[in-house]
Each structure stands twice: as structure tokens, then as C-alpha cells.
Protein backbone atom coordinates (compact mmCIF):
# COMPACT_ATOMS: atom_id res chain seq x y z
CA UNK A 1 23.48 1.46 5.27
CA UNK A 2 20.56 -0.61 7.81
CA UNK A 3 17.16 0.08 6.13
CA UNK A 4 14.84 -0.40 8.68
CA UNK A 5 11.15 -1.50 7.25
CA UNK A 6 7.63 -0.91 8.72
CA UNK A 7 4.40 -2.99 8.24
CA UNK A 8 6.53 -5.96 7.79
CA UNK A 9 3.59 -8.44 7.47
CA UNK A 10 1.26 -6.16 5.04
CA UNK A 11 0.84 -7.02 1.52
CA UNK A 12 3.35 -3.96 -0.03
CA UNK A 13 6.32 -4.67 2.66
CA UNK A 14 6.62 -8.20 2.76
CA UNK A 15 7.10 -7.81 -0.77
CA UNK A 16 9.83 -4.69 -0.10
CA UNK A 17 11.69 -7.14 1.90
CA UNK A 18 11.75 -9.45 -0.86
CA UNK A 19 13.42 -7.04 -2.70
CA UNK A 20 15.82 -6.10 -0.96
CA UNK A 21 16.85 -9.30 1.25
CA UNK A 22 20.48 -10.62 0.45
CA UNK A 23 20.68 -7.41 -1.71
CA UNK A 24 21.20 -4.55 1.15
CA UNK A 25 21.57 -4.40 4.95
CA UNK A 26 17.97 -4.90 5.98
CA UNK A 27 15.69 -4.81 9.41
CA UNK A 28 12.48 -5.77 9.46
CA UNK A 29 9.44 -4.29 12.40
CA UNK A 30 7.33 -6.60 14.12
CA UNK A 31 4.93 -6.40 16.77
CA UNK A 32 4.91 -10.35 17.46
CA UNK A 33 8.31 -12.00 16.99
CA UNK A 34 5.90 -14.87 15.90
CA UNK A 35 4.66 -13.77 13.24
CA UNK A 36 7.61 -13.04 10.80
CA UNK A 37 7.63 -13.37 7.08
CA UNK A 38 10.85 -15.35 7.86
CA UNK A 39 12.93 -14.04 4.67
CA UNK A 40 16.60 -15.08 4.70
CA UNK A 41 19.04 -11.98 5.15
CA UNK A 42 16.33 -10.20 6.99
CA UNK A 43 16.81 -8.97 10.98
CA UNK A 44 13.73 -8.77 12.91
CA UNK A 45 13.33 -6.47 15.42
CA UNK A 46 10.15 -6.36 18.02
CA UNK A 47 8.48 -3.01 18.49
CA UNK A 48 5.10 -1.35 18.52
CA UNK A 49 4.20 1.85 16.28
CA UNK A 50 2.05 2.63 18.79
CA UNK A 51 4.50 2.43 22.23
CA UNK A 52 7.41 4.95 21.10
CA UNK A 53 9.19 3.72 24.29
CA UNK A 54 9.35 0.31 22.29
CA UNK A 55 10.93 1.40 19.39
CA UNK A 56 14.70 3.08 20.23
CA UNK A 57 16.68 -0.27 19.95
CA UNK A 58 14.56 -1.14 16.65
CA UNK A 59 15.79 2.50 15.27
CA UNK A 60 19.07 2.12 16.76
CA UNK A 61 21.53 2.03 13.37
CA UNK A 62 19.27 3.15 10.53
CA UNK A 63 19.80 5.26 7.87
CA UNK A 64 17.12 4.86 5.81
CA UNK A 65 13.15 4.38 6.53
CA UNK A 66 10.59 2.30 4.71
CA UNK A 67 7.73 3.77 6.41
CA UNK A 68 3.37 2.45 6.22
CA UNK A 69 0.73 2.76 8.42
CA UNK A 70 -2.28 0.32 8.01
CA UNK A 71 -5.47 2.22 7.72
CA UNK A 72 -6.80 3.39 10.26
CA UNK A 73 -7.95 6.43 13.00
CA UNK A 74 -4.76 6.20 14.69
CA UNK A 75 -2.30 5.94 11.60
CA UNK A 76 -1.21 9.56 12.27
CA UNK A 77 -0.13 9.11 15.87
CA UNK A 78 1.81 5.77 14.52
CA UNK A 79 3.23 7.78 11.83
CA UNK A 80 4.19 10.37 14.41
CA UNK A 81 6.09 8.18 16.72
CA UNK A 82 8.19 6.65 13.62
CA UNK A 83 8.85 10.07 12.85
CA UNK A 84 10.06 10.69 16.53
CA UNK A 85 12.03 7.42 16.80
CA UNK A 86 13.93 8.61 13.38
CA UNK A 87 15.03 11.90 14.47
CA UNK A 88 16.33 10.50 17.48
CA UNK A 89 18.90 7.68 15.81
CA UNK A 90 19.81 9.64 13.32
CA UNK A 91 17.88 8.32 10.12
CA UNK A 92 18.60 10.48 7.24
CA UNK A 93 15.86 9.85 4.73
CA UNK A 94 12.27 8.23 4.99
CA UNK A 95 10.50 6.47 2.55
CA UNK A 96 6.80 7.45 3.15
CA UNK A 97 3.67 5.19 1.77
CA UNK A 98 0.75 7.05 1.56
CA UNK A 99 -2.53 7.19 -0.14
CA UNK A 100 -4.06 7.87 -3.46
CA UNK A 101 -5.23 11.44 -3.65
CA UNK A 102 -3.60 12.70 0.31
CA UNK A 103 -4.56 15.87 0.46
CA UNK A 104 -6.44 18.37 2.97
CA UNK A 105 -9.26 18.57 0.96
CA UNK A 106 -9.40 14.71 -0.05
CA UNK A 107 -12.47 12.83 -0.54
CA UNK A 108 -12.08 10.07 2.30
CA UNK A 109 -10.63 10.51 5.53
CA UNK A 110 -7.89 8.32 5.18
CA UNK A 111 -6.67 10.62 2.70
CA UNK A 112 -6.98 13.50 5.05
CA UNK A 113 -5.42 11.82 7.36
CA UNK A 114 -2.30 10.89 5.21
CA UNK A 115 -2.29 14.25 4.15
CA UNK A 116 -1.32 15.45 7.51
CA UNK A 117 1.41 13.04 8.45
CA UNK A 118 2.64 13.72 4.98
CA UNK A 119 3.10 16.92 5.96
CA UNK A 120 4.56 16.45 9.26
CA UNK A 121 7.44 14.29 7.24
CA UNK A 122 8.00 16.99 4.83
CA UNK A 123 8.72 19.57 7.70
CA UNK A 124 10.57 16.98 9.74
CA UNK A 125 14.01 17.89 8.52
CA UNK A 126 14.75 14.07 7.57
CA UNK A 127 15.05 13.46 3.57
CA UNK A 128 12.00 12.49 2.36
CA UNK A 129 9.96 10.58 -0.85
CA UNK A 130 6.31 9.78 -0.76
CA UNK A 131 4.30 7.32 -2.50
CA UNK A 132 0.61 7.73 -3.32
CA UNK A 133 -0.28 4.37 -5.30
CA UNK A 134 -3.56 3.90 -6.85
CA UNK A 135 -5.40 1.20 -6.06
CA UNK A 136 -3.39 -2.65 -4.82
CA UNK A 137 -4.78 -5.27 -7.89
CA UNK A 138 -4.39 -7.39 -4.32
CA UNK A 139 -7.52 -6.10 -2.83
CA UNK A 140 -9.57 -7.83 -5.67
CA UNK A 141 -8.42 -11.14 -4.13
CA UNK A 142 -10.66 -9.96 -1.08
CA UNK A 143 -13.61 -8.90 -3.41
CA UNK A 144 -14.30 -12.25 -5.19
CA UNK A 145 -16.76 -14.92 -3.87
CA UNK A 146 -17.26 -17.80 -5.83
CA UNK A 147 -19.29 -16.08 -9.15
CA UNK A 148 -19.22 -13.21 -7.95
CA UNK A 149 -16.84 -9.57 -7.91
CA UNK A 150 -17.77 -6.78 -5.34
CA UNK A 151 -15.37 -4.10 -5.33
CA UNK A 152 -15.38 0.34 -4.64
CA UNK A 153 -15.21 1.58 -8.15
CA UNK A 154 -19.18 1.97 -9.45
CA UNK A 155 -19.18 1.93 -13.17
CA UNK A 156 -15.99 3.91 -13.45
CA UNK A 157 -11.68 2.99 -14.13
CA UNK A 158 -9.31 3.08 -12.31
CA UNK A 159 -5.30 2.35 -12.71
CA UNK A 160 -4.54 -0.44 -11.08
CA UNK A 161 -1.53 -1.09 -9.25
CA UNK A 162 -0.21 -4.70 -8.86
CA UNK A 163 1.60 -3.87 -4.95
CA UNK A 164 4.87 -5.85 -6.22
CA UNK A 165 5.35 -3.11 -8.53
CA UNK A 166 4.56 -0.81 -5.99
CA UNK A 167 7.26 -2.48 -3.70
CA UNK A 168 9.94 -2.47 -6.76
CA UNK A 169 9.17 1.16 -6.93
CA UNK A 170 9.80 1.30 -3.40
CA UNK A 171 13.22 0.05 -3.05
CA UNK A 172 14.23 1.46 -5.75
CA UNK A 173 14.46 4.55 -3.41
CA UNK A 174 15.67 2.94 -0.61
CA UNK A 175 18.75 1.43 -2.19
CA UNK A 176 19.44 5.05 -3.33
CA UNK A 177 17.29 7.48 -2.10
CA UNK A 178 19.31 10.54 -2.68
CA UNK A 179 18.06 10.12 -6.35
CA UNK A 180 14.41 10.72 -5.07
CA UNK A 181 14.56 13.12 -2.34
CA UNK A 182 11.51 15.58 -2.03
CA UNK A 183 10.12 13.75 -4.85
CA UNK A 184 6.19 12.77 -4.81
CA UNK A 185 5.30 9.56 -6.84
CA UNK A 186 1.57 8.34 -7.39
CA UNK A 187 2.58 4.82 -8.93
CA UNK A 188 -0.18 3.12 -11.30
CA UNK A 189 -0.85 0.21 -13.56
CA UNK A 190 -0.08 0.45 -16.96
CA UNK A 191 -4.02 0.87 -18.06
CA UNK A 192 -7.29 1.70 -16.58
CA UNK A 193 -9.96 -0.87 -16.81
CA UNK A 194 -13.27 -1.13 -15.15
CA UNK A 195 -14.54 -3.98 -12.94
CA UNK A 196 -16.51 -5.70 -15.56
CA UNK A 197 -13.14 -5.73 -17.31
CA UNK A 198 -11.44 -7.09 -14.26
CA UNK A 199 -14.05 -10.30 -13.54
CA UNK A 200 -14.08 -10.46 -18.11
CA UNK A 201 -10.57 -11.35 -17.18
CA UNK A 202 -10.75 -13.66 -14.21
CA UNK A 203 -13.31 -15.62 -16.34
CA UNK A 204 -10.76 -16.05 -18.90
CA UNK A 205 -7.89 -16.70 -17.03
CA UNK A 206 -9.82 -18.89 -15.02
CA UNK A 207 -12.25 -21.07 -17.23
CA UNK A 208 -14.83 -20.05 -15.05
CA UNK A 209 -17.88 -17.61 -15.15
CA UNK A 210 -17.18 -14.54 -12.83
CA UNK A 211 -19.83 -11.37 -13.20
CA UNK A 212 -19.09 -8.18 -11.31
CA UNK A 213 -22.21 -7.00 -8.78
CA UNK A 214 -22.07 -3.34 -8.62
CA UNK A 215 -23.20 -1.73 -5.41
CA UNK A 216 -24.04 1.97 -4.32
CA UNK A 217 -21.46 3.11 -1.34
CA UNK A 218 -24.64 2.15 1.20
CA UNK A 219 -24.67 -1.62 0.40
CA UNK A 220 -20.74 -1.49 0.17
CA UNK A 221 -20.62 0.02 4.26
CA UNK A 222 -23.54 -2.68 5.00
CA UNK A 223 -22.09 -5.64 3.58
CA UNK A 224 -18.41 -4.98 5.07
CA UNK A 225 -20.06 -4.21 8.28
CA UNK A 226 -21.98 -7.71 7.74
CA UNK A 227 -18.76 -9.17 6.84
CA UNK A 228 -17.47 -8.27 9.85
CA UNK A 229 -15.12 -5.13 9.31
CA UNK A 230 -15.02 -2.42 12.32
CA UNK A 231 -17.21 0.35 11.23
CA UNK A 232 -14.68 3.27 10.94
CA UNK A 233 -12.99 1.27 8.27
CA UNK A 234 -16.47 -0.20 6.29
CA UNK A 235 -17.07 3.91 6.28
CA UNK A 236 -13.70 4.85 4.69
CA UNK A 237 -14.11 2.41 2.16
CA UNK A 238 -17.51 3.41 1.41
CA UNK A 239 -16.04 7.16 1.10
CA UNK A 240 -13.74 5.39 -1.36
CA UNK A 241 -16.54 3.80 -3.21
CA UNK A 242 -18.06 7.55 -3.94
CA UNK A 243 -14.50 8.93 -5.04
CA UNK A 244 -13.60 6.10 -7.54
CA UNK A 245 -17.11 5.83 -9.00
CA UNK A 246 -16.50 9.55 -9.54
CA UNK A 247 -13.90 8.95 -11.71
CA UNK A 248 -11.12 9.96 -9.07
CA UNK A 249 -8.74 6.96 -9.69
CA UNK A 250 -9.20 7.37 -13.65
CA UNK A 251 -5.77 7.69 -14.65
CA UNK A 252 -2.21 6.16 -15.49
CA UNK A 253 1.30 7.47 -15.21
CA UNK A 254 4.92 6.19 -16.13
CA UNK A 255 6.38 6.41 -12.29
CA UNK A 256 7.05 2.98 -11.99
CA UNK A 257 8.77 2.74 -15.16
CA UNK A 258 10.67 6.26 -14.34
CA UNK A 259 11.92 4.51 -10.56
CA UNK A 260 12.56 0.62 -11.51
CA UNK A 261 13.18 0.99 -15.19
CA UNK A 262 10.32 -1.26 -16.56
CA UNK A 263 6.89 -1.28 -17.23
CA UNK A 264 4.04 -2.24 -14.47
CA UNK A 265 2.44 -5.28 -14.60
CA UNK A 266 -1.09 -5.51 -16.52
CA UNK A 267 -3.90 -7.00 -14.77
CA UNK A 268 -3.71 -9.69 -16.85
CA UNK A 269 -0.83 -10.45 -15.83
CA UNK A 270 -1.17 -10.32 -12.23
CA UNK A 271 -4.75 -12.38 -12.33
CA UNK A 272 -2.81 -15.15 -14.07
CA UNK A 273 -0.14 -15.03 -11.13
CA UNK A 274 -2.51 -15.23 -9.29
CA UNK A 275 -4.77 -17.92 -10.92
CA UNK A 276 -4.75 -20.59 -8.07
CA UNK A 277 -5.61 -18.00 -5.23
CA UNK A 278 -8.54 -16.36 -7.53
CA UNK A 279 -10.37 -19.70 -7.73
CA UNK A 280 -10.13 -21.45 -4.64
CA UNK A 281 -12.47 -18.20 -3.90
């Protein structure tokens, strides 16, 4: 069994790959053959998500799929072609990651947009899981400067997901998928907390004042646009700061515990982990 995995440099599959190398037959996707994660027991393969031509040889041998798009307008064309590529060599079950809250009628785009390659797997005739995990506890590592803690949730909570536990969770199902076919999973942390909660924490963990600065979804879109991001994406997240400080992301669930057998990891937990990264910030 070759399990062939996607995205290999993003934050959720380089840790897949660390689960599963030395443990199971395992490919990993590039675009750059330079820029590997260079795990031992790991083949890379060159290809581009967005040049199906590019891909047949990468396929070539799978059986099962680990399969993420990074954000974006084009995610469901990319999506598309690993689709194709899979039908082709024969792949018998895909591992899908999604988004929080996919659905037709979702609050931000990007959840529209999962919604519909979600649905192209489902009809696809290859075996299929999908995973809709809450928010990655590794985007707060992006939304601390010095002090200070930006972030998309308002005033509200939102279940946490540390994306180690997210990549457990996900192969889990790859090493034995048939256990998980047609099944849905919306992985969380194992509490909801609130941003003030998450920088109360840092400051602990860190010996070190850090206050959150809550912003309305207008001063989120200008300052990643000031930051630098591309404008679709400052927009999305800006959708995203309207849906959590809703309440939207409010919520906890045992998946991870019902797929790897163990509890998530607490913020707490993962901030402490993650001590030496949070203050060189």
C-alpha cells in the first residue's frame, strides 16, 4: 500500500509524513525537488496540482490519497486534477482536508469553495473521508508581535485544534481507511477558549506580558493587506473574522479521540511546545 501525500511542505502534512515515515509505504508531492521536508523513509516525487500532465508518474502506484489544497481561488481546479490523476492509477480511497463549516451556504468563500470539491470527491466513485478541522493553534504563531495578539475570533471561542493532532487524526485513516470510509470528521481541541485566554496563557508560559488587540473584520482585511497578503486571501480571512466572532467555531467534539485513541492537545500544551517560537516573536 504507497500513500501518496499532498501539500507536503504545509503545516498539517509535513506533520502527516511524520507520522507515517518508517511506519507505511509513503510518497511525498512537491512542486520544487528543493524544497523537501527531507524525512527519512519518505519518496519525493515532483509534480504540480495545477499541470495534471505533471502528475501521472507521481500517481503511478497509489492506493491511498492524503489530499489539501492551500487556500485559495483556484483550490477547486487543484482539487479537481488530484481527483483526475486518482481515477486514472487506480487509487482506491482519498483522504480529503477540508474546511471548518464546507458547505454551500457557508459563511466565507473558502468554505464554499471546499464545499464543492467535497462534493465532487463524494461522487467520484473513489472511497472517501473528509476532514473539517476547526481552527490550526499554529496560526496564532503568525498573530503574535512582540506584546501584542491579533487574531479572527472578536470576543467569541473557538475549539482549537493543535494541526499535529489534526495530522494523527489523519493517518489514522490512511493506515486503514476502510475503517473511515464515507465518514465526515470536524476534529477540535479539547476546550474552547477565547483570545484573551490564549495571550493569558502565552504570558504565563512565557514570563512575559502578551494582551490580545481585538479588531473589527475591516482593520483585520487592512492590516493583512498592509502586511502584505494578496487581497483575495486578506478578504477570506476577514469573512472568517465575521463567522468566528459570531460564535461559528464555538464548539468541541471527541473525533480525535474516536480516530487516534487519545485526547487532543490543550492549548496549554501546545503554547509550551511551542515556547521558544512564541517569544522570539
Amino acid at each position: 500500500m504507497t500513500i501518496l501525500i499532498t501539500g507536503a511542505n504545509g503545516t498539517v502534512s509535513r506533520e502527516v509524513l511524520r507520522e507515517l515515515a518508517g511506519k507505511q509505504p509513503v510518497r511525498a508531492l512537491v512542486r520544487d525537488a528543493a524544497r523537501t521536508p527531507g524525512l527519512d523513509g519518505v519518496d519525493y516525487v515532483v509534480g504540480d496540482l495545477d499541470r495534471p500532465t505533471t502528475l501521472t508518474s507521481a500517481f503511478e502506484g497509489v492506493t491511498t490519497l492524503w489530499l489539501l489544497m492551500p487556500m485559495g481561488p483556484l483550490a477547486p481546479s487543484q482539487s479537481m486534477n488530484a481527483v483526475w490523476a486518482a481515477r486514472q492509477a487506480g487509487v482506491r480511497h482519498i483522504v480529503r482536508l477540508s474546511a471548518i463549516g464546507a458547505a454551500h451556504d457557508a459563511p466565507t468563500r473558502n468554505g464554499r469553495l471546499h464545499a464543492l470539491s467535497d462534493a465532487e470527491l463524494q461522487e467520484s466513485g473513489i472511497g472517501w473521508t473528509i476532514l473539517r478541522p476547526s481552527h490550526f493553534m499554529q496560526n496564532l504563531l503568525a498573530a503574535k508581535a512582540g506584546e501584542h495578539l491579533f487574531g479572527l475570533f472578536g470576543d467569541a471561542r473557538v475549539g482549537l485544534i493543535d494541526a499535529r493532532d489534526i495530522a494523527a487524526a489523519g493517518a489514522a485513516i490512511l493506515a486503514a481507511p476502510e475503517q473511515h470510509q464515507g465518514m465526515i470528521y470536524t476534529p477540535t481541541g479539547p476546550e474552547s477558549i477565547t483570545l484573551d485566554q490564549a495571550a493569558d496563557e502565552m504570558a504565563r508560559t512565557l514570563g512575559q506580558p502578551v494582551r490580545y488587540v481585538p479588531q473589527s473584520p475591516e482593520q483585520t482585511r487592512d492590516g493583512l493587506l498592509q502586511a502584505g497578503l494578496d487581497h483575495w486571501s486578506a478578504e477570506v480571512l476577514a469573512e472568517y473574522r465575521v463567522a468566528y466572532g459570531s460564535g461559528w467555531g464555538d464548539f468541541t467534539n471527541d473525533h480525535v479521540e474516536r480516530i487516534v485513541g487519545r485526547q487532543p492537545r490543550t492549548f496549554a500544551e501546545f503554547v509550551s511546545d511551542h515556547r521558544e517560537q512564541f517569544a522570539s516573536l
